[in-house]
C-alpha atoms as a PDB file:
ATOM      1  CA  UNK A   1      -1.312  38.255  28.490  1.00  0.00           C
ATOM      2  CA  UNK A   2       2.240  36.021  27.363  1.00  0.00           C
ATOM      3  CA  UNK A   3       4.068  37.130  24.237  1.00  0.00           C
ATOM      4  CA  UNK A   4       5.465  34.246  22.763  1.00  0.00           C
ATOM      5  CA  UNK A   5       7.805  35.137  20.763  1.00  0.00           C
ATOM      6  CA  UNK A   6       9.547  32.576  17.980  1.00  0.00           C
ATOM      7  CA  UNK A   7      12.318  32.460  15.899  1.00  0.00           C
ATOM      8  CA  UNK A   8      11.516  31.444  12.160  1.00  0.00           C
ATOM      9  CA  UNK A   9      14.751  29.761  11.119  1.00  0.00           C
ATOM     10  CA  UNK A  10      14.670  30.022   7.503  1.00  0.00           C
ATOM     11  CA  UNK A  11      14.221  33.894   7.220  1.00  0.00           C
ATOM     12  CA  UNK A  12      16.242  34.285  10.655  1.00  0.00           C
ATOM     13  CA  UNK A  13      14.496  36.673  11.924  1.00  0.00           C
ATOM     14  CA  UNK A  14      11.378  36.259  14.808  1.00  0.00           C
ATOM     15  CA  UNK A  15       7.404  35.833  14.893  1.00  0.00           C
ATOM     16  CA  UNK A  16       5.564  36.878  17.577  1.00  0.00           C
ATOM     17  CA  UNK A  17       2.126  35.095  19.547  1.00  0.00           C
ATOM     18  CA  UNK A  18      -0.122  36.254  21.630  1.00  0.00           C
ATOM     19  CA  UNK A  19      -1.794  34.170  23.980  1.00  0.00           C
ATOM     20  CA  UNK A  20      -2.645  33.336  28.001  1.00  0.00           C
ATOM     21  CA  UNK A  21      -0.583  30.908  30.074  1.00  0.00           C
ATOM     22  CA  UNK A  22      -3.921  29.166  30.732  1.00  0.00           C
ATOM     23  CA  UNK A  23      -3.747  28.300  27.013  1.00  0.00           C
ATOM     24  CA  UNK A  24      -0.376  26.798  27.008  1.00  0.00           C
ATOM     25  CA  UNK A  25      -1.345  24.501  30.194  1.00  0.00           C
ATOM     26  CA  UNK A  26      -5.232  23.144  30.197  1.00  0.00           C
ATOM     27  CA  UNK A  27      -5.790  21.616  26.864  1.00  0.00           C
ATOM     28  CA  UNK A  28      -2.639  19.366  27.144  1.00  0.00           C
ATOM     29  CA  UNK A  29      -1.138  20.051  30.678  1.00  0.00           C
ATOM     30  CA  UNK A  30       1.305  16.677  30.523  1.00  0.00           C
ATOM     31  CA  UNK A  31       2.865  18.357  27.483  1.00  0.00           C
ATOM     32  CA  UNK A  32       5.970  19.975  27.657  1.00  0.00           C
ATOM     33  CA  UNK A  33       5.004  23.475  25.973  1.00  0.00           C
ATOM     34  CA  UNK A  34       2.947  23.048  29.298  1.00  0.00           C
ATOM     35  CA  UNK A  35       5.556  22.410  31.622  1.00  0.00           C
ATOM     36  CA  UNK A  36       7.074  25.406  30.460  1.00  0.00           C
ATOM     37  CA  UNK A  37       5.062  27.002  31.615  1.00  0.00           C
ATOM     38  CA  UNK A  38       4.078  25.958  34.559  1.00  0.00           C
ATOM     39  CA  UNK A  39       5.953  28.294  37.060  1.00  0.00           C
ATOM     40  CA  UNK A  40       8.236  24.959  37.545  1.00  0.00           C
ATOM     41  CA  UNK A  41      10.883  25.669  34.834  1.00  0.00           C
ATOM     42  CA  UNK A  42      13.018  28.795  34.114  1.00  0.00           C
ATOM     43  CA  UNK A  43      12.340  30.108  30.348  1.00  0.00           C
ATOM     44  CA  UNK A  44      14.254  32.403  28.739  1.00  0.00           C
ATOM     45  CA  UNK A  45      12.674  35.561  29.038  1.00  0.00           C
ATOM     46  CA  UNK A  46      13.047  39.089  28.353  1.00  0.00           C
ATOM     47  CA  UNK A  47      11.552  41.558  31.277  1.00  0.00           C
ATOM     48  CA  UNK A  48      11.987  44.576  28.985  1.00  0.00           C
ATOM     49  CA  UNK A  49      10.490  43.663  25.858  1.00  0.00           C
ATOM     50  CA  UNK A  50       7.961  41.540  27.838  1.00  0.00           C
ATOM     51  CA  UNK A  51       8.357  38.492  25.482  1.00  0.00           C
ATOM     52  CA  UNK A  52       9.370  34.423  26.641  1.00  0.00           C
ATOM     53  CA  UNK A  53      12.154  33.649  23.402  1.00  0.00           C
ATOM     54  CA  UNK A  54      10.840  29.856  22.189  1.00  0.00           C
ATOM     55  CA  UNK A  55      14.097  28.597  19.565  1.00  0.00           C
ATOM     56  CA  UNK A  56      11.371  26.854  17.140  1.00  0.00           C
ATOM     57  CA  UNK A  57      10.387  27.436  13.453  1.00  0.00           C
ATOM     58  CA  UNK A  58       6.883  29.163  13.756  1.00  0.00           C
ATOM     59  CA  UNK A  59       5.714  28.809  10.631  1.00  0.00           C
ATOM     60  CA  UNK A  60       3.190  26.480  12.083  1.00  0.00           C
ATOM     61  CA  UNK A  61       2.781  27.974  15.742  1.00  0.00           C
ATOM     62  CA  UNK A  62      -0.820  29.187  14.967  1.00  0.00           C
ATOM     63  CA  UNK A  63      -1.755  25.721  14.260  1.00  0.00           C
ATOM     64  CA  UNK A  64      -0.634  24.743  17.884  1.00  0.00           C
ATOM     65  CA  UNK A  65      -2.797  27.958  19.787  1.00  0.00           C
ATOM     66  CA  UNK A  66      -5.817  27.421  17.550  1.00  0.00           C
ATOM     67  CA  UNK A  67      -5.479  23.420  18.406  1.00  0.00           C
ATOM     68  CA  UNK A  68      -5.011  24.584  22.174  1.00  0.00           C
ATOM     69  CA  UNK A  69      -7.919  26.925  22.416  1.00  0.00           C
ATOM     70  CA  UNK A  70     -10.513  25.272  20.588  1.00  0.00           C
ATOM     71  CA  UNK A  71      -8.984  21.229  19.936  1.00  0.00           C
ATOM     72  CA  UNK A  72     -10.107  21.820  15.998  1.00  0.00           C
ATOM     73  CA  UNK A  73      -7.552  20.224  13.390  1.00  0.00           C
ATOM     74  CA  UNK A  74      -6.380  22.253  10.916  1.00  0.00           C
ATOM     75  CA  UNK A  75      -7.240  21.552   6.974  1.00  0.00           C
ATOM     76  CA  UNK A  76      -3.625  20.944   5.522  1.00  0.00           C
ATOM     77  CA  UNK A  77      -2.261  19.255   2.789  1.00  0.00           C
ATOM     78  CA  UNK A  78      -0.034  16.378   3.817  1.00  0.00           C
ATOM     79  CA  UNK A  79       3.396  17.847   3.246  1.00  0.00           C
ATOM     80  CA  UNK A  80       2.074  20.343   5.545  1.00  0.00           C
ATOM     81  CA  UNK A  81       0.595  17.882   8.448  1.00  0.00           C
ATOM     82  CA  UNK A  82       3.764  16.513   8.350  1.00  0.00           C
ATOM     83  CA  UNK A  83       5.390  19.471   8.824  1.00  0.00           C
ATOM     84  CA  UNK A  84       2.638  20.187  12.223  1.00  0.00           C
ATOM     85  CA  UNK A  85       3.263  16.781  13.072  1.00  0.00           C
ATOM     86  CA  UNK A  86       7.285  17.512  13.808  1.00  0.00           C
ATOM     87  CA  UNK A  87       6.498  20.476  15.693  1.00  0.00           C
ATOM     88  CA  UNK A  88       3.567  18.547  18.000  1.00  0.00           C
ATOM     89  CA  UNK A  89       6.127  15.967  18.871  1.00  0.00           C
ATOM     90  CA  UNK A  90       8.549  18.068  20.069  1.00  0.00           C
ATOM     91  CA  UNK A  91       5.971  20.050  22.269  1.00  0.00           C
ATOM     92  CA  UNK A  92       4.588  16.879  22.828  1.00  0.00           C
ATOM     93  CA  UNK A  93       0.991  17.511  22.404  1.00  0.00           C
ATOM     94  CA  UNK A  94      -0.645  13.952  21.952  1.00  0.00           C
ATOM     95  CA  UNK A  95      -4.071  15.457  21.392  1.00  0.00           C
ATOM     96  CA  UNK A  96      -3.067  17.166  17.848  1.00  0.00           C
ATOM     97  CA  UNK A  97      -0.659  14.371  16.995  1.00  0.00           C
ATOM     98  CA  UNK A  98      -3.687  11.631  17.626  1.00  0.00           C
ATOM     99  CA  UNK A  99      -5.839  14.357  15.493  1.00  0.00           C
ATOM    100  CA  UNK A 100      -3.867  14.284  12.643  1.00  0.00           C
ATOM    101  CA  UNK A 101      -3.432  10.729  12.615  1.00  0.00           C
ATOM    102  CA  UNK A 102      -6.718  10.916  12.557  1.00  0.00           C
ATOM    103  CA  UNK A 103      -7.750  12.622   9.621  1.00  0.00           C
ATOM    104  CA  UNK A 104      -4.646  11.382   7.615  1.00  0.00           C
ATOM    105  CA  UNK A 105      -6.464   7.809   8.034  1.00  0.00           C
ATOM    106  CA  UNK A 106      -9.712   9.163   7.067  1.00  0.00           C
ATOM    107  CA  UNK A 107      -8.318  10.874   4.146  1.00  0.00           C
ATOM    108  CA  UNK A 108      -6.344   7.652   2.960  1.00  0.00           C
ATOM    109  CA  UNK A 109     -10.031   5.383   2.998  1.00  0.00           C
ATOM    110  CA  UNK A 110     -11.602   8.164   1.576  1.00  0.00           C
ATOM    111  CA  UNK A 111      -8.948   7.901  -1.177  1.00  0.00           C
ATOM    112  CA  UNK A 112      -9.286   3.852  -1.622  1.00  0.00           C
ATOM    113  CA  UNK A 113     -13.293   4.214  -1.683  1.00  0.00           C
ATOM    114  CA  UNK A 114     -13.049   6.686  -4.672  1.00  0.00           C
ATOM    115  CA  UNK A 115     -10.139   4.344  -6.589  1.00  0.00           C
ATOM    116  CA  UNK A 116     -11.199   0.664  -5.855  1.00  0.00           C
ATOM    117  CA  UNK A 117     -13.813  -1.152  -7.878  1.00  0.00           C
ATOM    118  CA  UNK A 118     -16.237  -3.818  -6.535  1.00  0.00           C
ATOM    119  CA  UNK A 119     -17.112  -7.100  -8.061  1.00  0.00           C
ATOM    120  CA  UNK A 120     -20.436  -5.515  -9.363  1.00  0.00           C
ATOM    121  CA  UNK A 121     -17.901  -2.922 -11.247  1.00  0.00           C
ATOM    122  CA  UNK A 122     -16.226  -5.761 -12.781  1.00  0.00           C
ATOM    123  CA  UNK A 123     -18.847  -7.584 -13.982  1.00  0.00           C
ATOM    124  CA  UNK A 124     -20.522  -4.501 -15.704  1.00  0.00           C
ATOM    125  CA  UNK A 125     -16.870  -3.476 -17.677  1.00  0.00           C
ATOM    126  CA  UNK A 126     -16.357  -7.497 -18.831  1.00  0.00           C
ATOM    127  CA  UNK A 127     -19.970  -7.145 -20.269  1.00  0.00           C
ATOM    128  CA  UNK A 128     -18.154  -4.969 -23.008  1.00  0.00           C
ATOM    129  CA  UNK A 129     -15.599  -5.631 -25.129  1.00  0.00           C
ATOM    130  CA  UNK A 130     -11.372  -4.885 -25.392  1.00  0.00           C
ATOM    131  CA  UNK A 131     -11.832  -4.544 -21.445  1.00  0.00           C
ATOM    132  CA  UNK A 132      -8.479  -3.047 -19.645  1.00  0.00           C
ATOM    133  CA  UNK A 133      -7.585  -2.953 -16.496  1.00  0.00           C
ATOM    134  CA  UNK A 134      -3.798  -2.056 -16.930  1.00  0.00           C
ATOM    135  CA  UNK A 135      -2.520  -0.592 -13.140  1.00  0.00           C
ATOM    136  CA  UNK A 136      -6.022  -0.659 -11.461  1.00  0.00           C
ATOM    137  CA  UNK A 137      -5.802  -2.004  -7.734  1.00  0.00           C
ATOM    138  CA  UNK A 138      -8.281  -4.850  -7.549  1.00  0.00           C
ATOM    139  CA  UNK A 139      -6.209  -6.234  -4.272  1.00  0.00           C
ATOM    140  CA  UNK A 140      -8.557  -8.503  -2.106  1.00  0.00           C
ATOM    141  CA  UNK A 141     -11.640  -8.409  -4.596  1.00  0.00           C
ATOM    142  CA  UNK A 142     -13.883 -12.308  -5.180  1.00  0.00           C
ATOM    143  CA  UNK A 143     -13.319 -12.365  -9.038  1.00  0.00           C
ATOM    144  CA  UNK A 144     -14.085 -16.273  -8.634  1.00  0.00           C
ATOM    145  CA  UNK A 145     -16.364 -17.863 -11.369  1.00  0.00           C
ATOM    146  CA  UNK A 146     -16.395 -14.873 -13.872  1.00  0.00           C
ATOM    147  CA  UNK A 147     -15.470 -14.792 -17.384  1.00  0.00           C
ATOM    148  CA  UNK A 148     -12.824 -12.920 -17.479  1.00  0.00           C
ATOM    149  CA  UNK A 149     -11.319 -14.280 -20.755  1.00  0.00           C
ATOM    150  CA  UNK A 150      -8.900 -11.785 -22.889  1.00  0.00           C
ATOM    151  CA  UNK A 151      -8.975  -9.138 -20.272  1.00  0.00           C
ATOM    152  CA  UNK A 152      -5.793  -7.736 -19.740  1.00  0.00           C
ATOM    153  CA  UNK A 153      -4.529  -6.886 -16.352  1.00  0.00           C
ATOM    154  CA  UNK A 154      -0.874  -5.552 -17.323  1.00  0.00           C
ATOM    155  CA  UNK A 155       0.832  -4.192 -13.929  1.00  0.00           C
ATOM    156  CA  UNK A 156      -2.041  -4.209 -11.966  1.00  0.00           C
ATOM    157  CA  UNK A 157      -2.326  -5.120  -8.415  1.00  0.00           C
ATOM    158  CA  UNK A 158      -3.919  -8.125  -7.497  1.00  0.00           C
ATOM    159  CA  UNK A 159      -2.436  -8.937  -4.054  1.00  0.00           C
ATOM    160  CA  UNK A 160      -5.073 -11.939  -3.036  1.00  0.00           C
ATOM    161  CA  UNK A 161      -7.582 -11.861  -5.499  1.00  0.00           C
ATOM    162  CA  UNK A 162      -9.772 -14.695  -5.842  1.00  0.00           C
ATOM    163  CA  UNK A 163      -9.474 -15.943  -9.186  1.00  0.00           C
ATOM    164  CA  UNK A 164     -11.191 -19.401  -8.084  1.00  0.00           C
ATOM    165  CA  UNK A 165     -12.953 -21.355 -11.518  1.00  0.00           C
ATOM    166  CA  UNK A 166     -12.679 -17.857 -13.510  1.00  0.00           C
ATOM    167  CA  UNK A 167     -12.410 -17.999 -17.178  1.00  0.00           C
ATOM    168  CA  UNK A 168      -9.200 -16.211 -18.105  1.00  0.00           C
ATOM    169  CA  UNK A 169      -8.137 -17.496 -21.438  1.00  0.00           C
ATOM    170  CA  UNK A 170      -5.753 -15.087 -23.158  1.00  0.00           C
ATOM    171  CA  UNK A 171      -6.063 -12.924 -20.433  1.00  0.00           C
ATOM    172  CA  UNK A 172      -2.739 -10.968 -19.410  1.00  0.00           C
ATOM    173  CA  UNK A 173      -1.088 -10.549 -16.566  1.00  0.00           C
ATOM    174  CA  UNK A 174       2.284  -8.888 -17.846  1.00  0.00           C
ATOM    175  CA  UNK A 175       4.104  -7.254 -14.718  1.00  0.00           C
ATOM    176  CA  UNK A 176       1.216  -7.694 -12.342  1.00  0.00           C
ATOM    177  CA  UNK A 177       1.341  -8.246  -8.340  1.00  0.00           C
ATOM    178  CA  UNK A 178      -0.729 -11.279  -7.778  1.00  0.00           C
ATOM    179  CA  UNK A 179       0.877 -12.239  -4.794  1.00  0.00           C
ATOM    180  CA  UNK A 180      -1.332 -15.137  -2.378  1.00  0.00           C
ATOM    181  CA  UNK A 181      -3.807 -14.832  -5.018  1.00  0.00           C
ATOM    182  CA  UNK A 182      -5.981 -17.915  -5.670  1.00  0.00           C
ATOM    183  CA  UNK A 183      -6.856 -19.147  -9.023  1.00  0.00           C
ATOM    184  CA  UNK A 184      -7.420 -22.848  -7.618  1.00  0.00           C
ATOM    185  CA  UNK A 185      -8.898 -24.227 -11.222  1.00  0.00           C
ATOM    186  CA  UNK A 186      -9.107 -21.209 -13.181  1.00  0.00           C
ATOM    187  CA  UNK A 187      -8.617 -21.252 -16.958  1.00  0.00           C
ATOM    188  CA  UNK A 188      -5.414 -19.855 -17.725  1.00  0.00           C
ATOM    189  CA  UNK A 189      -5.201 -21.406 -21.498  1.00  0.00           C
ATOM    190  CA  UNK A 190      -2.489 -19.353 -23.056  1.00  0.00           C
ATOM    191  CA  UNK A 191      -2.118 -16.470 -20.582  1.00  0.00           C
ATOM    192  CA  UNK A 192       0.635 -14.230 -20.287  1.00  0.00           C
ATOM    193  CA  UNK A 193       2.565 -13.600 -17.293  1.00  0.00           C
ATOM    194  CA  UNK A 194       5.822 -12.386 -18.449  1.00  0.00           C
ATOM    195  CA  UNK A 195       7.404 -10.289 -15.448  1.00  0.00           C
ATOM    196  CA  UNK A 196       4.156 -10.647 -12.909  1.00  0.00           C
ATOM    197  CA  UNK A 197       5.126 -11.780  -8.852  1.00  0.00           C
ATOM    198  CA  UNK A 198       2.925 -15.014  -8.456  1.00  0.00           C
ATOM    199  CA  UNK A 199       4.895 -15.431  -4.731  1.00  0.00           C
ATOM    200  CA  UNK A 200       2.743 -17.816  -3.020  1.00  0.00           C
ATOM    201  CA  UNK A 201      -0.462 -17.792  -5.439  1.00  0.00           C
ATOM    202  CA  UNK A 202      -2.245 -20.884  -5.084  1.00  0.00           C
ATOM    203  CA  UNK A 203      -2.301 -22.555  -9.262  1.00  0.00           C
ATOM    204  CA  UNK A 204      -3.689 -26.006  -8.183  1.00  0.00           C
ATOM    205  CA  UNK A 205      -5.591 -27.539 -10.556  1.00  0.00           C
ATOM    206  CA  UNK A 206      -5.629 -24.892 -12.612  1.00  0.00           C
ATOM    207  CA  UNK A 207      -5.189 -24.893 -16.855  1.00  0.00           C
ATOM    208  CA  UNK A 208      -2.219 -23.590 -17.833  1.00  0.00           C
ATOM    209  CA  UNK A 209      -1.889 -24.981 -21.597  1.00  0.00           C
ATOM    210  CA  UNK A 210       0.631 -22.743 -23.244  1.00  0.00           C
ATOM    211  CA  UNK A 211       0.734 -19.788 -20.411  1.00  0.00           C
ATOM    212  CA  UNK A 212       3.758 -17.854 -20.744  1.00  0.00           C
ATOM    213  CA  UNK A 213       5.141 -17.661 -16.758  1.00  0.00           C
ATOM    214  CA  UNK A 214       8.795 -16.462 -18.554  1.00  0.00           C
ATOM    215  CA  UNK A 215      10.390 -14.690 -15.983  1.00  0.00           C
ATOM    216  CA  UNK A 216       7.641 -14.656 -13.544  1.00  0.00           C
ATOM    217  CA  UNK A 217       8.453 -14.919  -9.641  1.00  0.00           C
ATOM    218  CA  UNK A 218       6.962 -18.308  -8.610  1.00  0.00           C
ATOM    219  CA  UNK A 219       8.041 -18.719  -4.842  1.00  0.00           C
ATOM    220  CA  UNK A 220       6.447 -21.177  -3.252  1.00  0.00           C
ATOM    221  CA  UNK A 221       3.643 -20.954  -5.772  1.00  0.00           C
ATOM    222  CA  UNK A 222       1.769 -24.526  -5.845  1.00  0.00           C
ATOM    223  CA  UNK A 223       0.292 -26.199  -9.305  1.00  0.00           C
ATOM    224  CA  UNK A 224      -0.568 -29.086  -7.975  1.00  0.00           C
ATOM    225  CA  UNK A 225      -1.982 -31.139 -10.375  1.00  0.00           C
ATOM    226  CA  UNK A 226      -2.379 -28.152 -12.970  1.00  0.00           C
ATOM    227  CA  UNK A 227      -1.909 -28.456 -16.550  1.00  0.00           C
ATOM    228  CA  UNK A 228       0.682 -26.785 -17.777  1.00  0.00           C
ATOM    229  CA  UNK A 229       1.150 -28.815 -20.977  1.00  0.00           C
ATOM    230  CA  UNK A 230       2.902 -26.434 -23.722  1.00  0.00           C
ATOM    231  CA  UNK A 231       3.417 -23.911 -20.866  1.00  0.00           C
ATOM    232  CA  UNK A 232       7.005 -21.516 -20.949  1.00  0.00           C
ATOM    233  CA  UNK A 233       8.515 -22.011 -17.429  1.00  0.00           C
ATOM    234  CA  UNK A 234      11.859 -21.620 -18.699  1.00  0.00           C
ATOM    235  CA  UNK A 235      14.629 -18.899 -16.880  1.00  0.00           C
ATOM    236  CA  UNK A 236      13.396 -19.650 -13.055  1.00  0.00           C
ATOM    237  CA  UNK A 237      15.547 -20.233 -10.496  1.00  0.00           C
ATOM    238  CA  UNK A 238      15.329 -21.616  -7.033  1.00  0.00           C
ATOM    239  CA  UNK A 239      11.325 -21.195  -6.995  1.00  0.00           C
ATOM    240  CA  UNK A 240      10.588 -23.821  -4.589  1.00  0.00           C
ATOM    241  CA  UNK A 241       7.617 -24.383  -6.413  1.00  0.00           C
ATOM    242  CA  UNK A 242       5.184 -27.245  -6.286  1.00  0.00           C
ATOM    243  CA  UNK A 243       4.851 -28.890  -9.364  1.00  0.00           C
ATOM    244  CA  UNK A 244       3.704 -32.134  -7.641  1.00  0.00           C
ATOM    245  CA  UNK A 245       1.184 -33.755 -10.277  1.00  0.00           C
ATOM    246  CA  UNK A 246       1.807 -31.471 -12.659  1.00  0.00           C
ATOM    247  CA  UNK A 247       1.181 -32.334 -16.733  1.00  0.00           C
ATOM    248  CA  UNK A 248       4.023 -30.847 -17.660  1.00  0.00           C
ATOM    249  CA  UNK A 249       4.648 -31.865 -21.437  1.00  0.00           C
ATOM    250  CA  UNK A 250       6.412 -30.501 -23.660  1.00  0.00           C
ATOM    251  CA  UNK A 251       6.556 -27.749 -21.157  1.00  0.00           C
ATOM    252  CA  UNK A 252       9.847 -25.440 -21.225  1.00  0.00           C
ATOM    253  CA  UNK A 253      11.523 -26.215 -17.939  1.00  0.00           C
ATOM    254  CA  UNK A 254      14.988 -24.925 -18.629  1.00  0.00           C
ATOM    255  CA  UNK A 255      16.605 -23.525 -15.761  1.00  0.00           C
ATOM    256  CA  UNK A 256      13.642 -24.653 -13.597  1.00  0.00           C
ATOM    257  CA  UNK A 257      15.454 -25.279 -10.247  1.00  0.00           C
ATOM    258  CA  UNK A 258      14.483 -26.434  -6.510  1.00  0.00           C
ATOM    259  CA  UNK A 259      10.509 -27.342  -7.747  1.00  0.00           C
ATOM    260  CA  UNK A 260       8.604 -30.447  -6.447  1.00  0.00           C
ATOM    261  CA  UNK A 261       7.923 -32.556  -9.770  1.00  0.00           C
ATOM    262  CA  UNK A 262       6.755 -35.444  -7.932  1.00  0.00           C
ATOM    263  CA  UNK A 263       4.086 -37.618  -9.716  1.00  0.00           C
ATOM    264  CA  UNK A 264       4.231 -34.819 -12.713  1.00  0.00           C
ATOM    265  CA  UNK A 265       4.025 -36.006 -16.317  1.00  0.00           C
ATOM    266  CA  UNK A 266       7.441 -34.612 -17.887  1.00  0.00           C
ATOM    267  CA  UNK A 267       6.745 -36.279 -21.086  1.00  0.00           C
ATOM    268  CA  UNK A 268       8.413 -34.261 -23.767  1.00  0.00           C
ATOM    269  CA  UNK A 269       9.458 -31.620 -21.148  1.00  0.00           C
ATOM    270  CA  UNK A 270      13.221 -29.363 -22.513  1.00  0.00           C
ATOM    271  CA  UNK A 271      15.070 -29.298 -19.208  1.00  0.00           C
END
């Protein structure tokens, strides 16, 4: 039998292990806790208390012989894997590292499954009134085609949802992150978007009469062709939206820089 013996830092005094040089070496011989020992290395050892002197915090050096005897991840709490996960690189043992990895992934979907709602969940909540959805994570979901109308979605996320020919009148969208998302001819009459990040979110066609997109982030956001007659634009800068086709009257455009307003109908537009 090899005494292993460890120094725990943070109450500077030692820990000691025992275990076999065969379980050091066969589970993960390319490792260096294997090359240790290996016979091919001098460690620092002490012939009279019959103990090899490892300078590592062994708080977690169970984790490692239980790994190396049986290959069974250990049930930790994150702050924790991280912790083992420190301590596997520097004895490089890929095995446990690819393990935790592993089961950190696992634990992450398992997470998102028990959080994220479907379209069927949707539909059943809009089928009753006052529906909220203030900070849910809807990212990715096919909303297209549903009346959605006076839902609000304050600072949710809705990273590429598909908005596509939904009714959303009155809806709002007050500090959300609807970045790519589509709403390609959505009804948008009088919608509030104070604050949300529309970067790249595809408006075309859509019917903006009297939104409020005050302060919104509209990079390279295209409403091509949408109505936005009525609609608050004003305090954006350098958007590089496209406007192109636009009705824009009576719209508030102040401050409204670097759009395309090509073919739009400015009518009665403050710039």
């Amino acid at each position: 039998m090899l005494v292993i013996f460890v120094e725990l830092q943070e109450f500077l005094r030692g820990k000691k292990f025992c275990t076999t040089v065969g379980t050091l070496t066969q589970r993960e011989p390319d490792s260096m806790l294997a090359a240790m020992f290996s016979g091919r290395h001098t460690v620092c050892e002490d012939p009279e208390k019959g103990y090899v002197f490892v300078d590592r915090d062994g708080k977690h050096f169970r984790h490692i012989l239980n790994w190396l005897r049986d290959g069974v991840v250990p049930t930790l709490t994150d702050a924790e894997y991280s912790e083992l996960m420190r301590e596997a690189e520097y004895y490089q043992l890929l095995g446990i590292i690819e393990g935790i990895n592993s089961v950190l992934t696992k634990r992450k979907e398992s997470d998102e499954l028990d959080t994220e709602l479907t379209r069927t969940d949707i539909i059943k909540c809009i089928q009753s009134e006052r529906v909220r959805f203030r900070g849910v994570n809807l990212s990715g979901l096919d909303l297209s085609k549903l009346d959605l109308s006076f839902v609000d979605f304050s600072f949710a996320c809705l990273k590429n949802v598909f908005f596509s020919r939904a009714n959303l009148q009155c809806a709002k969208f007050r500090d959300v992150d609807a970045e790519d998302s589509i709403f390609h001819n959505a009804t948008l009459r009088e919608c509030e978007f104070t604050g949300a990040n529309l970067r790249g979110a595809l408006l075309a066609g859509a019917n903006l009469q009297s939104a409020n997109l005050q302060d919104a982030c509209l990079v390279d956001c295209s409403f091509c062709g949408a109505d936005l007659r009525s609609a608050h634009l004003q305090m954006l800068a350098d958007t590089n939206a496209n406007l192109e086709g636009a009705n824009l009257e009576g719209a508030n455009l102040k401050r409204l820089e670097n759009t395309k307003l090509d073919g739009a109908n400015l009518l009665g537009a403050i710039r």
